[in-house]
PDB file of N, CA and C in Angstrom:
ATOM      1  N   UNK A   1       9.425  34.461 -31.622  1.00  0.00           N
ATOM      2  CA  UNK A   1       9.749  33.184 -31.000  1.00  0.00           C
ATOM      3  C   UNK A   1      10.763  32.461 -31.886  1.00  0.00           C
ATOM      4  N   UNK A   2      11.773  31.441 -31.288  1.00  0.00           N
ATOM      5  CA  UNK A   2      12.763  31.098 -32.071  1.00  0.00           C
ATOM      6  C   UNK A   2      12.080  29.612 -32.941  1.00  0.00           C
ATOM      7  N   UNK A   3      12.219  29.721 -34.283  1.00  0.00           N
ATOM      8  CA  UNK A   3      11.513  28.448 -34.962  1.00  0.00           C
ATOM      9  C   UNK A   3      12.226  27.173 -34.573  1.00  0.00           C
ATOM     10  N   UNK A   4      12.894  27.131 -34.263  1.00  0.00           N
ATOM     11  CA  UNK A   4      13.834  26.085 -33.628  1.00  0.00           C
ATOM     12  C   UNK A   4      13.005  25.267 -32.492  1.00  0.00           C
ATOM     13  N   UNK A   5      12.424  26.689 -31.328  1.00  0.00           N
ATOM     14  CA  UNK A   5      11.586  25.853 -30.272  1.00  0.00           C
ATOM     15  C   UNK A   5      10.271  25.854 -30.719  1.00  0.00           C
ATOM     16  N   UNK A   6       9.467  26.399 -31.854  1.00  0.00           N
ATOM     17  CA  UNK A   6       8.172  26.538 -32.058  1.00  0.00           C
ATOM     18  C   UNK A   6       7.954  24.942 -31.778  1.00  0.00           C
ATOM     19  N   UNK A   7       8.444  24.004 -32.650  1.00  0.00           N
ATOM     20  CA  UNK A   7       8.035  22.213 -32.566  1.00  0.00           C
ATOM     21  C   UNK A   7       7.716  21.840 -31.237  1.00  0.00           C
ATOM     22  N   UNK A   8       8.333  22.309 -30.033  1.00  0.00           N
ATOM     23  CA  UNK A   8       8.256  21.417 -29.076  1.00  0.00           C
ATOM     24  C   UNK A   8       7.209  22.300 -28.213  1.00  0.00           C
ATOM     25  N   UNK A   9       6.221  23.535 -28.536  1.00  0.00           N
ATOM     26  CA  UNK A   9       5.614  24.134 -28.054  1.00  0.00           C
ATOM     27  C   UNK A   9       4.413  22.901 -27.626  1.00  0.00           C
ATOM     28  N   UNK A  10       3.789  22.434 -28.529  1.00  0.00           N
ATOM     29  CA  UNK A  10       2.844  21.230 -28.207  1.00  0.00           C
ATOM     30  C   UNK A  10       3.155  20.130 -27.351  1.00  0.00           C
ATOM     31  N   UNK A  11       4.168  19.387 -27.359  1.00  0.00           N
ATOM     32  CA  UNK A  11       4.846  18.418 -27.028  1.00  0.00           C
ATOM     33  C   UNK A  11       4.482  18.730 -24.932  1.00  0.00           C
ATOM     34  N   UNK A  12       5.408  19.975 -25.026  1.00  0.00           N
ATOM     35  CA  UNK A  12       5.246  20.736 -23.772  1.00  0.00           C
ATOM     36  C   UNK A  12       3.906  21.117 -23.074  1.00  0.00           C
ATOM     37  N   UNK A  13       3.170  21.848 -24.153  1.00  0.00           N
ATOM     38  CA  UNK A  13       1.536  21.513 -23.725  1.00  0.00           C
ATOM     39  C   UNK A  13       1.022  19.841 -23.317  1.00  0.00           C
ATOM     40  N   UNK A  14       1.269  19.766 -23.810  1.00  0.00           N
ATOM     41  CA  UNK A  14       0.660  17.744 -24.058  1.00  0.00           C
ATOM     42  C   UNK A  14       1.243  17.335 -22.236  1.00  0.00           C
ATOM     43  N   UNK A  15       2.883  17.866 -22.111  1.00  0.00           N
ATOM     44  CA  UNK A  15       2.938  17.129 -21.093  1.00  0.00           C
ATOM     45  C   UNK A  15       2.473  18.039 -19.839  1.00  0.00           C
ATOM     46  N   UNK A  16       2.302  19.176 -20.019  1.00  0.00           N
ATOM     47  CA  UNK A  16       1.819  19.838 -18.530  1.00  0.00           C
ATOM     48  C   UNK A  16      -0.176  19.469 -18.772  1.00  0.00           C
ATOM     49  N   UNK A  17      -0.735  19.294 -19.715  1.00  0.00           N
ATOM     50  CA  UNK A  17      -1.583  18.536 -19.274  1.00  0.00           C
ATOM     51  C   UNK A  17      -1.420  17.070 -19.006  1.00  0.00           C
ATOM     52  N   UNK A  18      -0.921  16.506 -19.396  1.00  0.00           N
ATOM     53  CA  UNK A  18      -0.612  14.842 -18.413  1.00  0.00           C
ATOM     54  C   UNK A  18      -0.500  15.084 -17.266  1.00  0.00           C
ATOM     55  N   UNK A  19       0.222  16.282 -16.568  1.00  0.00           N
ATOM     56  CA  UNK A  19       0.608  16.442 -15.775  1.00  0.00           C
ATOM     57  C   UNK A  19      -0.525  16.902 -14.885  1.00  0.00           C
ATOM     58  N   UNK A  20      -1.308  17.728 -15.455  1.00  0.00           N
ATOM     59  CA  UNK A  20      -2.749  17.845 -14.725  1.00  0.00           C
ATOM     60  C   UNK A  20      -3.658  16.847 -14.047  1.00  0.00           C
ATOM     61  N   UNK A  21      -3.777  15.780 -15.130  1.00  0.00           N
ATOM     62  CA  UNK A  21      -4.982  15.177 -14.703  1.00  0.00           C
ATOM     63  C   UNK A  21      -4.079  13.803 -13.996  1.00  0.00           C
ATOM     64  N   UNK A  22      -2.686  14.025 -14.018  1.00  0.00           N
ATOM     65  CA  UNK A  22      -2.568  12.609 -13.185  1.00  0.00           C
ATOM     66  C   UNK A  22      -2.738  13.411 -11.428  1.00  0.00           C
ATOM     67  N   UNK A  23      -2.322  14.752 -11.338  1.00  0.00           N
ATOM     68  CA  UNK A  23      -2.384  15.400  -9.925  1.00  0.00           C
ATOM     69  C   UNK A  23      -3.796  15.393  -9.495  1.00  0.00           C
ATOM     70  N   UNK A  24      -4.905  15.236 -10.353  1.00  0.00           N
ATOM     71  CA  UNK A  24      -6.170  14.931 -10.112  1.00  0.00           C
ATOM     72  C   UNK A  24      -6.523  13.759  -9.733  1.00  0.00           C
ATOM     73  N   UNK A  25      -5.754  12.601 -10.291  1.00  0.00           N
ATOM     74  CA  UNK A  25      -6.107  11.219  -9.872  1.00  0.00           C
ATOM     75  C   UNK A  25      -5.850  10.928  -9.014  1.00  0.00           C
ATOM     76  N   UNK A  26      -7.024   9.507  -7.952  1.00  0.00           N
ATOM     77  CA  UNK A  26      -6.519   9.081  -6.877  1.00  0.00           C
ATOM     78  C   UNK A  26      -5.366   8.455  -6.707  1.00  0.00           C
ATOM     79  N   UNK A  27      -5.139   8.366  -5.545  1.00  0.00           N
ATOM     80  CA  UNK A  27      -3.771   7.910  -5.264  1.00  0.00           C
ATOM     81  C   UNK A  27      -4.125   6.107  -5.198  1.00  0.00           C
ATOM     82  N   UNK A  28      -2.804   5.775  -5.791  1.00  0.00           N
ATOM     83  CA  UNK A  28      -2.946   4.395  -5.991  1.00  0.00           C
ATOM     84  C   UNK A  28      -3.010   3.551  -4.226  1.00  0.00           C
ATOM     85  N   UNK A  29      -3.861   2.487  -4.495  1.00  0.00           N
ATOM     86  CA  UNK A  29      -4.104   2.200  -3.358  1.00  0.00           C
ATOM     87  C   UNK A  29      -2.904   0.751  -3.091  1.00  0.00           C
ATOM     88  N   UNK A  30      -2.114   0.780  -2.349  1.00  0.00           N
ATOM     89  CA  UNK A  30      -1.086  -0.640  -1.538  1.00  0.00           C
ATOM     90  C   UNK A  30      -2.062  -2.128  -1.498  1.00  0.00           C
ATOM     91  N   UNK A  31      -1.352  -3.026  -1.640  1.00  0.00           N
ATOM     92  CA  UNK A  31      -1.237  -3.903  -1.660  1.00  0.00           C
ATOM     93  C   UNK A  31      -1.414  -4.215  -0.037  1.00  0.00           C
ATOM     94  N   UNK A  32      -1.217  -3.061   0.943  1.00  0.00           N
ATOM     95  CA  UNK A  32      -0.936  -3.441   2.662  1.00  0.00           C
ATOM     96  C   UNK A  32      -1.985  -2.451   2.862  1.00  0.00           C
ATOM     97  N   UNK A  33      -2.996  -2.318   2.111  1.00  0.00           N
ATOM     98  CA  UNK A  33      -4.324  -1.083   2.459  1.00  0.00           C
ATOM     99  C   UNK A  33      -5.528  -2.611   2.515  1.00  0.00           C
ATOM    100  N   UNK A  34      -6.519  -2.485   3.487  1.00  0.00           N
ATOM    101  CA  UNK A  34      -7.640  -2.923   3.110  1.00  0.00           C
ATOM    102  C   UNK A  34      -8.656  -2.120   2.029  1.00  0.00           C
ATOM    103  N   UNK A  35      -9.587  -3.480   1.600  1.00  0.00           N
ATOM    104  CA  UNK A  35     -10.420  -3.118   0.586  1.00  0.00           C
ATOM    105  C   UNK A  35     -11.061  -1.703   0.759  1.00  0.00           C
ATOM    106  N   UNK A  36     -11.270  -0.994   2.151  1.00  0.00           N
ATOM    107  CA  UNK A  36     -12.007   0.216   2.121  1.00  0.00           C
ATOM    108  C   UNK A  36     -10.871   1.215   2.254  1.00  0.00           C
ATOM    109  N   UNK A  37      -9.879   1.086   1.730  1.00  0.00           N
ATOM    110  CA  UNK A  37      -9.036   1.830   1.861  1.00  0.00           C
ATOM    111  C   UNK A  37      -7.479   2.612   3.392  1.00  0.00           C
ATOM    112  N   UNK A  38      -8.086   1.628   3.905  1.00  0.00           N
ATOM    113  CA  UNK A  38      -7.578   1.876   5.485  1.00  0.00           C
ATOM    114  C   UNK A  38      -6.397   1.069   5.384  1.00  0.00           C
ATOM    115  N   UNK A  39      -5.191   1.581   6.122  1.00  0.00           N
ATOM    116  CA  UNK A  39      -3.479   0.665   6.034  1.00  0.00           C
ATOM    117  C   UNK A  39      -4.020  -0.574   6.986  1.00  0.00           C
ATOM    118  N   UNK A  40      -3.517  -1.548   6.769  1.00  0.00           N
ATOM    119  CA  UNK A  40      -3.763  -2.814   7.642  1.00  0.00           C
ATOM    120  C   UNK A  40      -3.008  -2.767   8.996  1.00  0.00           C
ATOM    121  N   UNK A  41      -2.341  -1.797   9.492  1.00  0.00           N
ATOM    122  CA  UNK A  41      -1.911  -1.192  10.985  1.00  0.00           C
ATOM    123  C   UNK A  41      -1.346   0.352  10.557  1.00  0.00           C
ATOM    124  N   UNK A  42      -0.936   1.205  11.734  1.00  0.00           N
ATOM    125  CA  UNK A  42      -0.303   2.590  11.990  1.00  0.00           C
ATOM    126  C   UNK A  42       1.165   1.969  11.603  1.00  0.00           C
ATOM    127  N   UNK A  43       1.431   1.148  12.196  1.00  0.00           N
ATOM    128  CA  UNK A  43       3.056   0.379  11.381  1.00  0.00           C
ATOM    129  C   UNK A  43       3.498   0.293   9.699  1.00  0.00           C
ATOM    130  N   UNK A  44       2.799  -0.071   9.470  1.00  0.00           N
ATOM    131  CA  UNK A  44       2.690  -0.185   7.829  1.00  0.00           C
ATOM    132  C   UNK A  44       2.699   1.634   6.840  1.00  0.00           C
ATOM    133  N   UNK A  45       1.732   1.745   7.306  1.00  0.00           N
ATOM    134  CA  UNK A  45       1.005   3.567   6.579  1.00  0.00           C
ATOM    135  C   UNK A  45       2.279   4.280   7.359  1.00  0.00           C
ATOM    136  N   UNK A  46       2.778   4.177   8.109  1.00  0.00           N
ATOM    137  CA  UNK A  46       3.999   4.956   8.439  1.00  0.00           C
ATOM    138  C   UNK A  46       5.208   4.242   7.351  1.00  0.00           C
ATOM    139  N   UNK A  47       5.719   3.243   7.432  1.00  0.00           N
ATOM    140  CA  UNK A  47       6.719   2.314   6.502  1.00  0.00           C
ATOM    141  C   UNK A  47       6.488   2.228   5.403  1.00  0.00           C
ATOM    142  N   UNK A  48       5.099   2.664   4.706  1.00  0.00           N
ATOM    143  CA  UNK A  48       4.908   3.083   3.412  1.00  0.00           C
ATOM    144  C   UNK A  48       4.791   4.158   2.794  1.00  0.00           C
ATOM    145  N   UNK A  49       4.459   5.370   3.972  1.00  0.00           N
ATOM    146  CA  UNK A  49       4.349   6.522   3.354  1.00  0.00           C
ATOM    147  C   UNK A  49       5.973   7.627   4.161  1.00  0.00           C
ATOM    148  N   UNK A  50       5.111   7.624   5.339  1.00  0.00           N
ATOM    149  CA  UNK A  50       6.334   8.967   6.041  1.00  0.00           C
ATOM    150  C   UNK A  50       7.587   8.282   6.197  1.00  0.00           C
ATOM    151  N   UNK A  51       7.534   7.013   6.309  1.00  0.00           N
ATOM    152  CA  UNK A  51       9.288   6.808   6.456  1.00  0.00           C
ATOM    153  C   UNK A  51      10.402   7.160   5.194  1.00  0.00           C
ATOM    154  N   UNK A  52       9.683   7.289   4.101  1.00  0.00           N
ATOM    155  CA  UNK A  52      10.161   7.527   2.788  1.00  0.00           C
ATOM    156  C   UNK A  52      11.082   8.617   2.871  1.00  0.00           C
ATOM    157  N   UNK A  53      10.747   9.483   3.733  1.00  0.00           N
ATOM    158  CA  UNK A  53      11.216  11.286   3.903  1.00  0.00           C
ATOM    159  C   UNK A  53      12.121  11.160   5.126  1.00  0.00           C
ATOM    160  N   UNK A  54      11.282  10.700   5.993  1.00  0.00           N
ATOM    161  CA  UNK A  54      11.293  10.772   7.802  1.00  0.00           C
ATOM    162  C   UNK A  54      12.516   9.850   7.898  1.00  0.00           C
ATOM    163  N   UNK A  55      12.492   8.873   7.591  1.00  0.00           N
ATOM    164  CA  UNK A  55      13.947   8.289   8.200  1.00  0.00           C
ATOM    165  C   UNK A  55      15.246   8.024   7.147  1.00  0.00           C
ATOM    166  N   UNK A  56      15.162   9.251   6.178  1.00  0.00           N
ATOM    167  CA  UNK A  56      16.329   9.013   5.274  1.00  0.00           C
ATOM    168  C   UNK A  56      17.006  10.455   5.049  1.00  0.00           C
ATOM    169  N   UNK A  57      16.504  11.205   5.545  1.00  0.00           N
ATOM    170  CA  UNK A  57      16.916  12.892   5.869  1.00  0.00           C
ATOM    171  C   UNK A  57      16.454  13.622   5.022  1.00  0.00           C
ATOM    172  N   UNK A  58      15.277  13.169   4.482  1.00  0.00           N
ATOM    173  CA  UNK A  58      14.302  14.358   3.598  1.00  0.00           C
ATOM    174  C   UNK A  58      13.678  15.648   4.498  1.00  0.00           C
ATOM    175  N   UNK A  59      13.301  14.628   5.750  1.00  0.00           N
ATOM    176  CA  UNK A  59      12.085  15.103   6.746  1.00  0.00           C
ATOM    177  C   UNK A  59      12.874  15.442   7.670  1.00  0.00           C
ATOM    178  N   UNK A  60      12.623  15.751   8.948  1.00  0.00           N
ATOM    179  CA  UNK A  60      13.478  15.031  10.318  1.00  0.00           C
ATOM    180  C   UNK A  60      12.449  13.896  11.029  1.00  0.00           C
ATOM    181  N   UNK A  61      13.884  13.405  11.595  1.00  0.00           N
ATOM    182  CA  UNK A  61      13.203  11.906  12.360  1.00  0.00           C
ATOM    183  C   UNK A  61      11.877  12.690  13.413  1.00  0.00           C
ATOM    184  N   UNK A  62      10.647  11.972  13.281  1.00  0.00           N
ATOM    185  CA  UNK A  62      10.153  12.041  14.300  1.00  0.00           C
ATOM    186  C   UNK A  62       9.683  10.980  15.333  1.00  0.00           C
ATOM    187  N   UNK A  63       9.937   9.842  15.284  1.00  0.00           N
ATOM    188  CA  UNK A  63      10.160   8.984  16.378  1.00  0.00           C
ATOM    189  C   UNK A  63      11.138   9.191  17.623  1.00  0.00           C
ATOM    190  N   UNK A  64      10.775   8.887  18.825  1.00  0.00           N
ATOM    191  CA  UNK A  64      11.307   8.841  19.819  1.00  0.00           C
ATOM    192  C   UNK A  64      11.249  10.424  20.566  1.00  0.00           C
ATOM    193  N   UNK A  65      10.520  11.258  19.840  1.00  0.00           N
ATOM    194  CA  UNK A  65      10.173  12.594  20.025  1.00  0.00           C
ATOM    195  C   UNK A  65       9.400  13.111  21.114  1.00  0.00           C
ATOM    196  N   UNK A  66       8.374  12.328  20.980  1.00  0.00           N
ATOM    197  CA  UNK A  66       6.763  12.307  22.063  1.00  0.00           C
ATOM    198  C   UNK A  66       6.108  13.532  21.301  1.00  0.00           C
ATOM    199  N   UNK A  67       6.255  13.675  20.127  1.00  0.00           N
ATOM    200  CA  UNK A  67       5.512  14.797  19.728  1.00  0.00           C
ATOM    201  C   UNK A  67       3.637  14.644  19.844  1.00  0.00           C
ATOM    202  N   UNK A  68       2.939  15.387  20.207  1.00  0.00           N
ATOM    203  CA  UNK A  68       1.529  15.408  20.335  1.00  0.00           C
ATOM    204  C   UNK A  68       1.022  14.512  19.302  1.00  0.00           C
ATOM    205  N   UNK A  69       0.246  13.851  19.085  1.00  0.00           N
ATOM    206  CA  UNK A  69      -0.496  13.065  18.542  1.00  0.00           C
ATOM    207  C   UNK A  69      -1.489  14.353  17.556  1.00  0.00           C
ATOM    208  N   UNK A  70      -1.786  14.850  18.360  1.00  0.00           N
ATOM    209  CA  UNK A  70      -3.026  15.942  17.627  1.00  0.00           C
ATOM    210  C   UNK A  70      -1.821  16.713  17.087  1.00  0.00           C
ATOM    211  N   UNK A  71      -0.746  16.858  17.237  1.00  0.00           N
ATOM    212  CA  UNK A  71       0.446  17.931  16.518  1.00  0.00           C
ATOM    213  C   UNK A  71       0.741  17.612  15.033  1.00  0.00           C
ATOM    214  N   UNK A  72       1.019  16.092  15.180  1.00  0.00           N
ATOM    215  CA  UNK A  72       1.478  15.019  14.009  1.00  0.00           C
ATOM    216  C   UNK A  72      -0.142  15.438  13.375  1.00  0.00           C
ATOM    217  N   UNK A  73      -0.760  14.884  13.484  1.00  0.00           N
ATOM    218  CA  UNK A  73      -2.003  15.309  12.941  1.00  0.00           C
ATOM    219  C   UNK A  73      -2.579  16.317  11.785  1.00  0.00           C
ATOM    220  N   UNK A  74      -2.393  17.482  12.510  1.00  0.00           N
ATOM    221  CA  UNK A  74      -2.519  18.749  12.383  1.00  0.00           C
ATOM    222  C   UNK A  74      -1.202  18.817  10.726  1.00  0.00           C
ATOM    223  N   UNK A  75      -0.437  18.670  11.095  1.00  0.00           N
ATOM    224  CA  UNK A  75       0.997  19.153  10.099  1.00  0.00           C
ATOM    225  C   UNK A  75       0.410  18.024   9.171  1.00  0.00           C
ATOM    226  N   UNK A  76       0.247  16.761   9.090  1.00  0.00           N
ATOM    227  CA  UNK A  76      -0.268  15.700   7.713  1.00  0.00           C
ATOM    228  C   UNK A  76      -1.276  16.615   7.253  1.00  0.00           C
ATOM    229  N   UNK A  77      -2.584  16.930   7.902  1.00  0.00           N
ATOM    230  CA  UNK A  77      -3.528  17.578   7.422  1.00  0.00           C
ATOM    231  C   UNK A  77      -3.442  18.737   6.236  1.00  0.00           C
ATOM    232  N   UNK A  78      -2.348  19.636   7.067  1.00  0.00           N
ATOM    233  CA  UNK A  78      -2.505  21.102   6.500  1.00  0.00           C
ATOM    234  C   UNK A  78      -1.208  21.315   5.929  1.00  0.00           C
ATOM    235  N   UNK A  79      -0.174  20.462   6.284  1.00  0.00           N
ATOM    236  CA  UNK A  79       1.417  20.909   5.315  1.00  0.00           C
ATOM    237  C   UNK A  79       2.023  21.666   6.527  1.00  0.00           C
ATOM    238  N   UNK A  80       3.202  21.838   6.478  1.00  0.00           N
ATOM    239  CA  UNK A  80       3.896  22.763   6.728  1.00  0.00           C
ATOM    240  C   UNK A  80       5.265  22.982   6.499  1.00  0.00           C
ATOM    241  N   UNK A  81       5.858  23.679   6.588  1.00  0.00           N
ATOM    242  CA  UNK A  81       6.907  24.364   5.399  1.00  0.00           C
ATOM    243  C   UNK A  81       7.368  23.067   4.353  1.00  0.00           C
ATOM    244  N   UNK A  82       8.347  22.508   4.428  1.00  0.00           N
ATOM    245  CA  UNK A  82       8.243  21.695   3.036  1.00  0.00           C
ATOM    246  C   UNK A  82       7.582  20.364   2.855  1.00  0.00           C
ATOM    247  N   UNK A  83       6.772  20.056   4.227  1.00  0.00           N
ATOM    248  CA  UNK A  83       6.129  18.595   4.499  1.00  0.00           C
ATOM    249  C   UNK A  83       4.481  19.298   3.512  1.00  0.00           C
ATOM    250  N   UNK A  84       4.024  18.647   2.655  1.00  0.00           N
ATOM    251  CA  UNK A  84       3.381  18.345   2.032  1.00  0.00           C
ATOM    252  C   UNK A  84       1.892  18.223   2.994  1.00  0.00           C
ATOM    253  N   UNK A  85       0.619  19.056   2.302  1.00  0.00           N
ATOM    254  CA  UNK A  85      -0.911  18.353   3.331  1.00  0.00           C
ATOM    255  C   UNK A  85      -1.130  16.972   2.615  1.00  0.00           C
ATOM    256  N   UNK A  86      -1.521  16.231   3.814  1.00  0.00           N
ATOM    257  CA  UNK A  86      -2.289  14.593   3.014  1.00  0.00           C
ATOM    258  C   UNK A  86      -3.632  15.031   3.313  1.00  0.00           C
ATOM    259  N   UNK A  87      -4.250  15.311   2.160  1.00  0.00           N
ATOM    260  CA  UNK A  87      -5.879  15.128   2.628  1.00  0.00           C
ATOM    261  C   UNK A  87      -6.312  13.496   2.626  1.00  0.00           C
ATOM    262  N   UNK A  88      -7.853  13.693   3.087  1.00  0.00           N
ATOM    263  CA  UNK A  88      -8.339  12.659   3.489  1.00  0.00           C
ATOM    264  C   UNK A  88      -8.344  11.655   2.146  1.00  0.00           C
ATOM    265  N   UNK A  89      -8.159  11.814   1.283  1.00  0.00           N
ATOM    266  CA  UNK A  89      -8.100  11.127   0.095  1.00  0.00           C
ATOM    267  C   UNK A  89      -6.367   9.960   0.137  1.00  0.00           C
ATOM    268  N   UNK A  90      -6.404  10.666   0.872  1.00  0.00           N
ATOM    269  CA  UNK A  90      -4.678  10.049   0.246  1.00  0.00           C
ATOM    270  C   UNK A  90      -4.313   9.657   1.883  1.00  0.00           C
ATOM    271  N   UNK A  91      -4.891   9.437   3.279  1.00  0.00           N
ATOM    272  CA  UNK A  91      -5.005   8.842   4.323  1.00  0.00           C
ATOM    273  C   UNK A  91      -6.473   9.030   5.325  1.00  0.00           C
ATOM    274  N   UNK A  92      -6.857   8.209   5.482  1.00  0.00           N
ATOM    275  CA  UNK A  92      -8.185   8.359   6.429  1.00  0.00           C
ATOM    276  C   UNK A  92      -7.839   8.431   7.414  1.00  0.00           C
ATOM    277  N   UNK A  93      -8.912   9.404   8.273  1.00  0.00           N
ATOM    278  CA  UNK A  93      -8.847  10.118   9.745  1.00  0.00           C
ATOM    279  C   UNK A  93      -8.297   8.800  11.004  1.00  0.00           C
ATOM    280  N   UNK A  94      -8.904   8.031  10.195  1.00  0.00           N
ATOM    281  CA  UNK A  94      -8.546   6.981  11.189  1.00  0.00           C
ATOM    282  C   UNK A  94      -7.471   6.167  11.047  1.00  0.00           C
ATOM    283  N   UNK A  95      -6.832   6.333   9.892  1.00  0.00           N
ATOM    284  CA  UNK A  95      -5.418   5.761   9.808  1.00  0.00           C
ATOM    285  C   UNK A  95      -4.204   6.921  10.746  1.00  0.00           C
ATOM    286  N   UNK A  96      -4.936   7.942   9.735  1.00  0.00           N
ATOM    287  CA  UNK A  96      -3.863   9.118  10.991  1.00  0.00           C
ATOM    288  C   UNK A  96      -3.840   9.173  11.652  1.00  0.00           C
ATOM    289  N   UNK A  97      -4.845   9.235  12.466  1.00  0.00           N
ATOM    290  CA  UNK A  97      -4.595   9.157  14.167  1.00  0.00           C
ATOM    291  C   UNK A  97      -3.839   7.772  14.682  1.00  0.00           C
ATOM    292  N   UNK A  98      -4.168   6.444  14.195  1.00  0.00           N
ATOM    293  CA  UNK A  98      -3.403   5.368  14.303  1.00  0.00           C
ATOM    294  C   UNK A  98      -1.746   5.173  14.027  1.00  0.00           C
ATOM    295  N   UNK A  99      -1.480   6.460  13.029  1.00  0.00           N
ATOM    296  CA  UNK A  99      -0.047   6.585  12.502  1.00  0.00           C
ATOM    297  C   UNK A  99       0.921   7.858  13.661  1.00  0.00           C
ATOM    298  N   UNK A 100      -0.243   8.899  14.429  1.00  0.00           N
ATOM    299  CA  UNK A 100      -0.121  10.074  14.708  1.00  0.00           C
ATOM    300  C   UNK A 100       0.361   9.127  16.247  1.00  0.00           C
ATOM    301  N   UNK A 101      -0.103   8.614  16.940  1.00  0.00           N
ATOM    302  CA  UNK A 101       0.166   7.991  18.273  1.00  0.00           C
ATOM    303  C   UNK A 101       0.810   6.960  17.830  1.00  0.00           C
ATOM    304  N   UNK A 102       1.425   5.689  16.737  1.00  0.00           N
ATOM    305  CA  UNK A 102       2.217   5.516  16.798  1.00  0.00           C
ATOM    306  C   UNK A 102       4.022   5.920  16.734  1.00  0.00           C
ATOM    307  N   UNK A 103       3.822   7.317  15.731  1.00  0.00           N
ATOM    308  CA  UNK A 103       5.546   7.752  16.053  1.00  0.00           C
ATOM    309  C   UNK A 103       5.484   8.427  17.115  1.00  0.00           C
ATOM    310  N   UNK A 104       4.343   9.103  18.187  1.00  0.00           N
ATOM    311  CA  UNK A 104       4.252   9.712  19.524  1.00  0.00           C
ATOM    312  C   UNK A 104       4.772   8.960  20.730  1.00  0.00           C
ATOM    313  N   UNK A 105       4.932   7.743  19.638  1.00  0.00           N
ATOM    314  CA  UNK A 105       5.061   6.378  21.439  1.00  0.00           C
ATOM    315  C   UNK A 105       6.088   5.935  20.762  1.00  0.00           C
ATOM    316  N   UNK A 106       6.583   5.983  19.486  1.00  0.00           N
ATOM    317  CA  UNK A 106       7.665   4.966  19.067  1.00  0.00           C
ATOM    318  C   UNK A 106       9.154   5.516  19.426  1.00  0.00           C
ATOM    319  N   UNK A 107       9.619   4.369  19.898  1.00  0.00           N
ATOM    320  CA  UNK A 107      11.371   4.800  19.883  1.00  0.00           C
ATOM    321  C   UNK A 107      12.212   4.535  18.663  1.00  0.00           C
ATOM    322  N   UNK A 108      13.403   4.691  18.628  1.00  0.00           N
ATOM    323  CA  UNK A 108      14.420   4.864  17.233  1.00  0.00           C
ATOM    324  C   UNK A 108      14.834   3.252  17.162  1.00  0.00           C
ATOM    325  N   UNK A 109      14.914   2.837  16.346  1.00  0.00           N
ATOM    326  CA  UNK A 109      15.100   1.584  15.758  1.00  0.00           C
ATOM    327  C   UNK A 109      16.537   0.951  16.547  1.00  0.00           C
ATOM    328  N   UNK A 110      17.121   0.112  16.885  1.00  0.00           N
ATOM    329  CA  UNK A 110      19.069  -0.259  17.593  1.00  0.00           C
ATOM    330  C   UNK A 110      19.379   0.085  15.946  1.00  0.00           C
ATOM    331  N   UNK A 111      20.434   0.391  15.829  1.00  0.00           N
ATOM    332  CA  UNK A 111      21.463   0.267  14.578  1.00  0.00           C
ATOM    333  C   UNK A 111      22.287  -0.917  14.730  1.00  0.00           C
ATOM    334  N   UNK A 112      21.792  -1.558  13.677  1.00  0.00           N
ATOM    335  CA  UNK A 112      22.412  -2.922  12.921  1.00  0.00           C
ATOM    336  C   UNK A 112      23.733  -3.158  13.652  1.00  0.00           C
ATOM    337  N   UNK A 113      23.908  -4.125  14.004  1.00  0.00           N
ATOM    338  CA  UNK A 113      24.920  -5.381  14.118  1.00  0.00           C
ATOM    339  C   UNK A 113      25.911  -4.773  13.595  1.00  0.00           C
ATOM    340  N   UNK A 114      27.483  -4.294  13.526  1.00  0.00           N
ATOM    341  CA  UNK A 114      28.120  -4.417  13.004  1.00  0.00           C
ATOM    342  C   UNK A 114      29.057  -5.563  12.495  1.00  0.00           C
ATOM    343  N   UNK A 115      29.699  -6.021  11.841  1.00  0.00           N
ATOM    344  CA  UNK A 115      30.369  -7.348  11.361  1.00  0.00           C
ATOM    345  C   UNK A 115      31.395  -7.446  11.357  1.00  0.00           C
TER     346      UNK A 115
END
């Protein structure tokens, strides 16, 4: 091994365990979550979580789609190709379904006023 990198062998340990136990920790709870953990509407838990991806070209748009409610569902749950699973820890059944039938019914935002 080169003595040069031996020093930072620990350093590197140290941070892939940080790195462990923060992927273990709960997810921090919003300021727009009630006390039991639930988003205070399907409006919000969408504008705080999936719009992050979904309406900036991480994701594709899914508003104005009519995609299944149980479809949206299904893909938060379990992941699929680069969309990430949310388990129940990190959204309740009942926020999802509240988030899952709102982009099923929602249309695309007008684009701003030009000046």
């Amino acid at each position: 091994m080169n003595p040069r990198i031996l020093p930072l062998v620990p350093v590197g340990a140290a941070f892939i365990a940080m790195l462990a136990v923060s992927a273990g920790a709960a997810p921090p709870t919003s300021s727009r979550q009630t006390p039991s953990g639930q988003w205070a509407s399907p409006q919000v838990a969408w504008e705080k979580t999936c719009a992050r991806c979904h309406t900036t070209g991480v994701g594709p748009e899914l508003r104005a789609r009519a995609l299944p409610p149980e479809y949206i569902t299904s893909v938060v749950r379990n992941g699929l190709l680069a969309m990430p699973a949310f388990p129940h820890t990190a959204i309740d059944d009942a926020s999802l379904e509240g988030v899952a039938r709102f982009v099923s019914t929602s249309k695309l935002p007008k684009p701003a006023a030009k000046r």
